[in-house]
PDB file of N, CA and C in Angstrom:
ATOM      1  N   UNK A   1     -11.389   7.401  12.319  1.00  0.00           N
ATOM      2  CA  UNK A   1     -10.939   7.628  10.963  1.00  0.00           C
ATOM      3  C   UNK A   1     -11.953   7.064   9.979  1.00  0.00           C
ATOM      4  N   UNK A   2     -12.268   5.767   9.885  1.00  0.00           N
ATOM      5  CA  UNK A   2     -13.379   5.128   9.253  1.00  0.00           C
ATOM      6  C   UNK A   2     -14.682   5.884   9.353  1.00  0.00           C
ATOM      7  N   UNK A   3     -14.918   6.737  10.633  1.00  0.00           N
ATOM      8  CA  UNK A   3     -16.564   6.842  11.220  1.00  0.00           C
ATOM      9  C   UNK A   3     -16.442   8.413  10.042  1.00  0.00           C
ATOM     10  N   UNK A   4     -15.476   9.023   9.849  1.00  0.00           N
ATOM     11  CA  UNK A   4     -15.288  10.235   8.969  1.00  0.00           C
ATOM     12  C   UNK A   4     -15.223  10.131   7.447  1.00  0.00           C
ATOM     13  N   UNK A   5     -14.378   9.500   7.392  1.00  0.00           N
ATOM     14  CA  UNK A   5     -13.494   9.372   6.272  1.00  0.00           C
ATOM     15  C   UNK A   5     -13.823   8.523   5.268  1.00  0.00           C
ATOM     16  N   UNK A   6     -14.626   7.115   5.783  1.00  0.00           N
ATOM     17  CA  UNK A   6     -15.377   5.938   5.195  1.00  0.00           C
ATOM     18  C   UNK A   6     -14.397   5.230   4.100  1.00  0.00           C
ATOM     19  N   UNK A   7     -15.228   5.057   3.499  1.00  0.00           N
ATOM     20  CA  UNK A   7     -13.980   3.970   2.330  1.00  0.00           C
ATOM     21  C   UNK A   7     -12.922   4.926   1.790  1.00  0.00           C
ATOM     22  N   UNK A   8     -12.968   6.168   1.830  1.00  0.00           N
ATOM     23  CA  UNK A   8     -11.904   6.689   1.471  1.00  0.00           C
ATOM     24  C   UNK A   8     -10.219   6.370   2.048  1.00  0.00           C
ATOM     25  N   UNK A   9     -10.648   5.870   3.859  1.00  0.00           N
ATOM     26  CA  UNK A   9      -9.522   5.377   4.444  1.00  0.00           C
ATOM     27  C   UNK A   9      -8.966   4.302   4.271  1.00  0.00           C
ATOM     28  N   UNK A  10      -9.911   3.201   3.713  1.00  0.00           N
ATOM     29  CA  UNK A  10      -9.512   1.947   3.516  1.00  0.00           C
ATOM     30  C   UNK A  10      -8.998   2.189   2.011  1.00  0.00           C
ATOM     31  N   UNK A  11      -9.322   2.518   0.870  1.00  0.00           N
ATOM     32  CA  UNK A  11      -8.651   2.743   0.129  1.00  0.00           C
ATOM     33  C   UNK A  11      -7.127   3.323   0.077  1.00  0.00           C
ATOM     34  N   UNK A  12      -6.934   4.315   0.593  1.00  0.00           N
ATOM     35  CA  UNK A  12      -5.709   4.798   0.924  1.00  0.00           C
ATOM     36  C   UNK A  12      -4.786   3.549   1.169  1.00  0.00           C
ATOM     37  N   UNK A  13      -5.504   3.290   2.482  1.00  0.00           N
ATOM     38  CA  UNK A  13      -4.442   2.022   3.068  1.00  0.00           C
ATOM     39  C   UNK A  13      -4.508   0.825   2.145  1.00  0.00           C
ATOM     40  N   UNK A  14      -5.263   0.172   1.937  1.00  0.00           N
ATOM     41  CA  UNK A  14      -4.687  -0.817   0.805  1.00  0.00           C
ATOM     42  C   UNK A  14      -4.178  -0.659  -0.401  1.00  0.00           C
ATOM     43  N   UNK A  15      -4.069   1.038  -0.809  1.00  0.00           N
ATOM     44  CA  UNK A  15      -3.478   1.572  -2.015  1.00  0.00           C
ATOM     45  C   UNK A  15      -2.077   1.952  -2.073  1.00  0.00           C
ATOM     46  N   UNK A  16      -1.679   2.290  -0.446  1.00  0.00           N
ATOM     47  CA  UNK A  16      -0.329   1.911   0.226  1.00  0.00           C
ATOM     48  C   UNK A  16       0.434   0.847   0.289  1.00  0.00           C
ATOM     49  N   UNK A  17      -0.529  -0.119   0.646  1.00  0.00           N
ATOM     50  CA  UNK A  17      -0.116  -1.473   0.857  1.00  0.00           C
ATOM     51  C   UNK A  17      -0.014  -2.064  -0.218  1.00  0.00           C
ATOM     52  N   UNK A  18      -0.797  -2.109  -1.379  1.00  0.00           N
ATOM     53  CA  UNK A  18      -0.143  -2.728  -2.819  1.00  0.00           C
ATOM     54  C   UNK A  18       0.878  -2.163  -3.655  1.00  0.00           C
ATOM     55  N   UNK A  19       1.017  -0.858  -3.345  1.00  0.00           N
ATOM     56  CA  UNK A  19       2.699   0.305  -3.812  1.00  0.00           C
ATOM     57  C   UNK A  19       3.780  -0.560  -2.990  1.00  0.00           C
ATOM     58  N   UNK A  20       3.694  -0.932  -1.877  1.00  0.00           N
ATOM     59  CA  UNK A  20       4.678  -1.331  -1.046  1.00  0.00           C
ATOM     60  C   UNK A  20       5.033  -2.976  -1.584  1.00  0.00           C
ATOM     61  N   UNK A  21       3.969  -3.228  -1.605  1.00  0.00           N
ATOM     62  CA  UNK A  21       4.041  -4.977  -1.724  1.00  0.00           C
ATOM     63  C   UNK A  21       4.728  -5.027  -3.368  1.00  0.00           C
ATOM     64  N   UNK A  22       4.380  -4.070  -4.172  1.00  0.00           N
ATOM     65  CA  UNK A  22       5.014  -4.374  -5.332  1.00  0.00           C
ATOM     66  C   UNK A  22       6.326  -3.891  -5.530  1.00  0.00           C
ATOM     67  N   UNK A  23       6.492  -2.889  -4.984  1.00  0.00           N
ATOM     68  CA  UNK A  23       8.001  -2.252  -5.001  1.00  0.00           C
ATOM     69  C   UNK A  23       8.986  -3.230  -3.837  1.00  0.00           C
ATOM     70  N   UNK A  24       8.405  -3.801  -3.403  1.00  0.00           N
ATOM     71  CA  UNK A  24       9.490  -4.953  -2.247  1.00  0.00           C
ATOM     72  C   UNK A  24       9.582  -5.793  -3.238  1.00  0.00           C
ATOM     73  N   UNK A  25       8.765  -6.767  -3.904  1.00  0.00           N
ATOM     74  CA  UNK A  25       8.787  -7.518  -4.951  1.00  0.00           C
ATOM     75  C   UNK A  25       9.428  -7.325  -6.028  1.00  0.00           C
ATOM     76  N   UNK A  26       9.815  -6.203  -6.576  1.00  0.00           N
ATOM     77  CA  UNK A  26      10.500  -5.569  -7.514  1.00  0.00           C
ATOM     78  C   UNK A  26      11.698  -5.867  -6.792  1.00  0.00           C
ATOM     79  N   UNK A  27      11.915  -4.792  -5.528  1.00  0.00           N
ATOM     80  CA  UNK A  27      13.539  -4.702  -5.832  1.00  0.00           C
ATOM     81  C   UNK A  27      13.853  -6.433  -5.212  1.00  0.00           C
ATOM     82  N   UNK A  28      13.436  -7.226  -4.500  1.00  0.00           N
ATOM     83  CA  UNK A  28      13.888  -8.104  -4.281  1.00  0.00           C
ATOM     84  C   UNK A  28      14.136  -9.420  -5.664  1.00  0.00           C
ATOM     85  N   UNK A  29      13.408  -8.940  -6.776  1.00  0.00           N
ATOM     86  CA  UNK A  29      13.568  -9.882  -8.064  1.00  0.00           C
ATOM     87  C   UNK A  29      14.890  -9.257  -8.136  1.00  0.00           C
ATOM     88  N   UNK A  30      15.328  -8.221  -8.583  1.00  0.00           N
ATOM     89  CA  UNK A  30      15.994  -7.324  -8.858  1.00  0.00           C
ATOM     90  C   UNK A  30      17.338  -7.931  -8.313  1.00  0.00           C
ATOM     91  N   UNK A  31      17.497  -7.856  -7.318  1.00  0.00           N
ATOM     92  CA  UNK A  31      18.038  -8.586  -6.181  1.00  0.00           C
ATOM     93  C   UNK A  31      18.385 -10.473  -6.726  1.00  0.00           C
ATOM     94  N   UNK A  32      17.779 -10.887  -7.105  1.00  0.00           N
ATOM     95  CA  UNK A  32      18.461 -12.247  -6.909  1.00  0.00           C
ATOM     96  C   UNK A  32      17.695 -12.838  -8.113  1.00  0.00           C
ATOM     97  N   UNK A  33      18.938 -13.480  -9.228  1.00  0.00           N
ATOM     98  CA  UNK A  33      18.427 -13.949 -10.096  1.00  0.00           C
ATOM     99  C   UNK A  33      18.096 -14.992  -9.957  1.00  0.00           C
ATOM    100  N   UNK A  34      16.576 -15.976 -10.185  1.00  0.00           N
ATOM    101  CA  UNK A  34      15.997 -16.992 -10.037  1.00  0.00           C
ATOM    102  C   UNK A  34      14.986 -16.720 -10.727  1.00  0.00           C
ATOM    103  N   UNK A  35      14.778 -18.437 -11.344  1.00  0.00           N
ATOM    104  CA  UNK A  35      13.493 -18.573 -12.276  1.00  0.00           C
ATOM    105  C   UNK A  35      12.439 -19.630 -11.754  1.00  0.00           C
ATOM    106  N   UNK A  36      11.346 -19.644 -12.376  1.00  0.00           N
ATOM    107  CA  UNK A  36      10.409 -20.651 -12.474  1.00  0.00           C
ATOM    108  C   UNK A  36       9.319 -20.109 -10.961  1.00  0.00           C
ATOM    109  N   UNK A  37       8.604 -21.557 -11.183  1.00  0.00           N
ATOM    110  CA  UNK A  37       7.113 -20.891 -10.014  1.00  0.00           C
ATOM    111  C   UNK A  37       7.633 -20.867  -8.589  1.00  0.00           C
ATOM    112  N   UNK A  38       8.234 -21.336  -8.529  1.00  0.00           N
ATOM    113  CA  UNK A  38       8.612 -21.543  -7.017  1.00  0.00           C
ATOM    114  C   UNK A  38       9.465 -20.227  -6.149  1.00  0.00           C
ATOM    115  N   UNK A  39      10.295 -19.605  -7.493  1.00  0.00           N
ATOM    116  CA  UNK A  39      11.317 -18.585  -7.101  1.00  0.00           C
ATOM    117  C   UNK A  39      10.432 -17.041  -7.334  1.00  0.00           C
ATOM    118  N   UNK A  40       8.942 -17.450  -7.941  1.00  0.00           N
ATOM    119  CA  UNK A  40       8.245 -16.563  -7.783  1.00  0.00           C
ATOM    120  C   UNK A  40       7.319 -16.394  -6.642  1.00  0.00           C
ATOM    121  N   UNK A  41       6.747 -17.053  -5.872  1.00  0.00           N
ATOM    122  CA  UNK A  41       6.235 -17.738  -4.907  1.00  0.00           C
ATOM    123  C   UNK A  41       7.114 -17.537  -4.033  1.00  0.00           C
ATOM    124  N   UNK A  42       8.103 -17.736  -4.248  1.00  0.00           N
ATOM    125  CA  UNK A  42       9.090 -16.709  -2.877  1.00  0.00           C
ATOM    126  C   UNK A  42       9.437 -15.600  -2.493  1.00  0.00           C
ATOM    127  N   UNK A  43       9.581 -15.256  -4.165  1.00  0.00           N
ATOM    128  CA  UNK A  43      10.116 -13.586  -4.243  1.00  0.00           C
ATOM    129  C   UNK A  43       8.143 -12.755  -3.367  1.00  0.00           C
ATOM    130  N   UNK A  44       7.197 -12.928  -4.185  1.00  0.00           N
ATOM    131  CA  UNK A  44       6.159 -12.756  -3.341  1.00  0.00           C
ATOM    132  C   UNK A  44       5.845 -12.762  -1.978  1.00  0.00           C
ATOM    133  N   UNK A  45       6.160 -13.848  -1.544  1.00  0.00           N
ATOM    134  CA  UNK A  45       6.032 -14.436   0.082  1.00  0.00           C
ATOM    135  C   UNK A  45       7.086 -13.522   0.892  1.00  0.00           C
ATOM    136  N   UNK A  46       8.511 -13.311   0.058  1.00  0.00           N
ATOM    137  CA  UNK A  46       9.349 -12.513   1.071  1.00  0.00           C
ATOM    138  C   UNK A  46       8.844 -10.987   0.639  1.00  0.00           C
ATOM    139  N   UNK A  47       8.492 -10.684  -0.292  1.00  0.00           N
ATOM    140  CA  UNK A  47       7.684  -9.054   0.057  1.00  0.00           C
ATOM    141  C   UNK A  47       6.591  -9.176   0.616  1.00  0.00           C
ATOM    142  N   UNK A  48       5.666  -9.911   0.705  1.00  0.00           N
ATOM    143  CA  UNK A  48       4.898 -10.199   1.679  1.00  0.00           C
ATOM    144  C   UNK A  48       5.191  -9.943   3.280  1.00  0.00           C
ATOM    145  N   UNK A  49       6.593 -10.539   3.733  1.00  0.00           N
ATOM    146  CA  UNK A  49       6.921 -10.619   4.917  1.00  0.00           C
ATOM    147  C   UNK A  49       7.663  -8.749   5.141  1.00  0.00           C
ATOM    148  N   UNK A  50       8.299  -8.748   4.290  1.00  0.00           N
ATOM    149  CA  UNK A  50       8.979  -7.635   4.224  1.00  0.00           C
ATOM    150  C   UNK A  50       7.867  -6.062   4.494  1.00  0.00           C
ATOM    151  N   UNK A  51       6.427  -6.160   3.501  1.00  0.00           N
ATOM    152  CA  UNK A  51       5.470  -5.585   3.894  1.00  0.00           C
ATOM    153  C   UNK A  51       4.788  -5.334   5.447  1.00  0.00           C
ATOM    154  N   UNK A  52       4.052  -7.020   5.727  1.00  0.00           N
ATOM    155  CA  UNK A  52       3.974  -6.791   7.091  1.00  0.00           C
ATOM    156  C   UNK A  52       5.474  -5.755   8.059  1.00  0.00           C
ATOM    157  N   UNK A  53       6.146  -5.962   8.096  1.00  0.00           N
ATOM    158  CA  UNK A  53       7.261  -5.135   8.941  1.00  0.00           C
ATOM    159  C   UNK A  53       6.457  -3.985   8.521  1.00  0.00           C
ATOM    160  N   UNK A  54       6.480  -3.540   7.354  1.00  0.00           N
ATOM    161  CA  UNK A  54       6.357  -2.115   7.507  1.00  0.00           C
ATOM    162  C   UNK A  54       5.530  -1.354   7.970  1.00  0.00           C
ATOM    163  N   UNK A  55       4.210  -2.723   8.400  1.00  0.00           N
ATOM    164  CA  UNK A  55       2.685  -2.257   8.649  1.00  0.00           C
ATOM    165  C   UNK A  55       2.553  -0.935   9.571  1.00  0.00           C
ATOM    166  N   UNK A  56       3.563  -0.460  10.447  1.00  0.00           N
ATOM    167  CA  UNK A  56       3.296   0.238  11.525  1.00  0.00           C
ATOM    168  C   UNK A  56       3.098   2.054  10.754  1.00  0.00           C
ATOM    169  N   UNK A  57       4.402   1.912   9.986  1.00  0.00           N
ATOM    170  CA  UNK A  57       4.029   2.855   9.544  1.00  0.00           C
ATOM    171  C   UNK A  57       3.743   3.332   8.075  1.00  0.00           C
ATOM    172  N   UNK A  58       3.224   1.977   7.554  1.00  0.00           N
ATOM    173  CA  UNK A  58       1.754   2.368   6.442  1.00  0.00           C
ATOM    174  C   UNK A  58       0.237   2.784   7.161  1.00  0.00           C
ATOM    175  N   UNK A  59       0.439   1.914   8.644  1.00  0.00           N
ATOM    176  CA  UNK A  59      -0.538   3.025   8.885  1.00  0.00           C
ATOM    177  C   UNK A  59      -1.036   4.175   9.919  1.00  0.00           C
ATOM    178  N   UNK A  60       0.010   4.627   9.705  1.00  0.00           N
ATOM    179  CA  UNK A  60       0.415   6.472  10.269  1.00  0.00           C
ATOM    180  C   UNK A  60       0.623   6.926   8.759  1.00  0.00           C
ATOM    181  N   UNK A  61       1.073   6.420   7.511  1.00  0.00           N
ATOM    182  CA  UNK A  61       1.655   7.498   6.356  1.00  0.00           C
ATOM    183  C   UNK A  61      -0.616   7.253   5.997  1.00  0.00           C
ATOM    184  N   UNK A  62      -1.095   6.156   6.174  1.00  0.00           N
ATOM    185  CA  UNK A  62      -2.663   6.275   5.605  1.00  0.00           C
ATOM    186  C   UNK A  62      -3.247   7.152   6.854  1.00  0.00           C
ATOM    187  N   UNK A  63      -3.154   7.523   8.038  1.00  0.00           N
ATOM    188  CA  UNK A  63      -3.323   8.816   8.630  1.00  0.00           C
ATOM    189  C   UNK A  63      -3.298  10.057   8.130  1.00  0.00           C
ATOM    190  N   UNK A  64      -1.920  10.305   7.967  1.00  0.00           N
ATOM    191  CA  UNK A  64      -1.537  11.644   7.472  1.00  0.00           C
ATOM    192  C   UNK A  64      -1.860  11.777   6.075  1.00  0.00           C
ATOM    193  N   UNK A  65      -2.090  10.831   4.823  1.00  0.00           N
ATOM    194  CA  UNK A  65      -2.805  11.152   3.928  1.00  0.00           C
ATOM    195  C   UNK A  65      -3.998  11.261   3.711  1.00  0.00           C
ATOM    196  N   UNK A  66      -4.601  10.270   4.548  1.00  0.00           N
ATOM    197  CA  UNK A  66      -6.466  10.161   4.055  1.00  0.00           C
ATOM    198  C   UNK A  66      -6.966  11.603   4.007  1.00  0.00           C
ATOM    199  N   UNK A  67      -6.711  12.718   5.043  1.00  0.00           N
ATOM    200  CA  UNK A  67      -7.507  14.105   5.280  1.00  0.00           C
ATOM    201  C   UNK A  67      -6.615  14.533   3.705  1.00  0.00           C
ATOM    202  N   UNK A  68      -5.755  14.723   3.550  1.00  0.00           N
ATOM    203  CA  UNK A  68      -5.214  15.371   1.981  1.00  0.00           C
ATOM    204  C   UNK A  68      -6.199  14.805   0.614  1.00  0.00           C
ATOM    205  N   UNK A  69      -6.074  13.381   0.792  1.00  0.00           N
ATOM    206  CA  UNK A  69      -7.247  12.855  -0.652  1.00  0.00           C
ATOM    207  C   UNK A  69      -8.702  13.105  -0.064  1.00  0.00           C
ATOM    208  N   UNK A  70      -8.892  12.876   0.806  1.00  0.00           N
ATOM    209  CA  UNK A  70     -10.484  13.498   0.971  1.00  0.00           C
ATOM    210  C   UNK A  70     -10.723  14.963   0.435  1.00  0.00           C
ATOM    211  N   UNK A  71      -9.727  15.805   0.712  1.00  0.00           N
ATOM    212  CA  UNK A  71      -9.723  17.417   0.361  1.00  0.00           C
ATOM    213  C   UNK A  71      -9.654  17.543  -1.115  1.00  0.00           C
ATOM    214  N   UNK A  72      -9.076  16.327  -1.910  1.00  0.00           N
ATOM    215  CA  UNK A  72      -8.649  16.708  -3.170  1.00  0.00           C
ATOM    216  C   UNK A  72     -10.011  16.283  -3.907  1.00  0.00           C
ATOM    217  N   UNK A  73     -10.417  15.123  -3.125  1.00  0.00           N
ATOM    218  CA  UNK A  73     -11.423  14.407  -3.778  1.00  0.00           C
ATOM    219  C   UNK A  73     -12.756  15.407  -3.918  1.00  0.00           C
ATOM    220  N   UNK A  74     -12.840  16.153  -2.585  1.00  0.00           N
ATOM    221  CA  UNK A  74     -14.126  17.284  -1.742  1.00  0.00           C
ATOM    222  C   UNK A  74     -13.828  18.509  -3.304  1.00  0.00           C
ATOM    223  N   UNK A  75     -12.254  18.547  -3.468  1.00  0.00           N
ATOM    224  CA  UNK A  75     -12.168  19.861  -4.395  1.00  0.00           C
ATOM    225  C   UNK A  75     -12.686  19.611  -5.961  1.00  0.00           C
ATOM    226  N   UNK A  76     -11.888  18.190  -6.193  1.00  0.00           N
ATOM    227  CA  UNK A  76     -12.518  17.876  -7.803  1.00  0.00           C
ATOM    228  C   UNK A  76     -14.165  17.562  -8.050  1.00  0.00           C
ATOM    229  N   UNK A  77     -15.097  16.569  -6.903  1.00  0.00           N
ATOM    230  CA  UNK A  77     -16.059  16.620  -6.534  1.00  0.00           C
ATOM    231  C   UNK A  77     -17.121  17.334  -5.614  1.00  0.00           C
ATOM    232  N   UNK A  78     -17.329  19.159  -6.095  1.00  0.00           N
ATOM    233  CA  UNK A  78     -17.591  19.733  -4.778  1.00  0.00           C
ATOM    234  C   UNK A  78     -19.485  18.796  -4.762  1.00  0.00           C
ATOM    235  N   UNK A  79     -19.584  18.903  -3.500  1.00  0.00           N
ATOM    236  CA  UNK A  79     -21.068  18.294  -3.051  1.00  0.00           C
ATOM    237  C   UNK A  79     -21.976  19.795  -3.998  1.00  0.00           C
ATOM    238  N   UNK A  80     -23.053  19.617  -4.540  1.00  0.00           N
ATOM    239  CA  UNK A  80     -24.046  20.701  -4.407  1.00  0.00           C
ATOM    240  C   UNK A  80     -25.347  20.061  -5.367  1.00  0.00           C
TER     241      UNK A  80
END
């Protein structure tokens, strides 16, 4: 995937992975009212944890997307 695809794959996937990490963080604020640094530092740390779980299939969904943004990228940028 990398030897093809190059930074386009790693982008994907860490562009996955920060959608995820912030939307766990969201709904878990969302989720439980608490203030100050510490209850932020948690709310973080448990989307953090909550992320890893999902790792397996962020990366099968950065599979099945990378060939789609490469195509879009190949269409808005043709090579010539």
């Amino acid at each position: 995937m990398v030897a093809e695809y190059g930074p386009v794959a790693l982008w994907v996937y860490f562009g996955i992975f920060a959608v995820v990490l912030a939307a766990f963080a969201i709904a878990i604020k969302l989720g439980f009212q608490t203030e100050g640094a510490a209850s932020t530092a948690g709310t973080l740390g448990a989307a953090w944890l909550a992320t890893k779980v999902t790792q397996p299939l962020r990366i099968v969904a950065t599979l099945a997307v990378t060939p789609l943004v490469m195509r879009v990228l190949r269409w808005i940028r043709p090579r010539g």
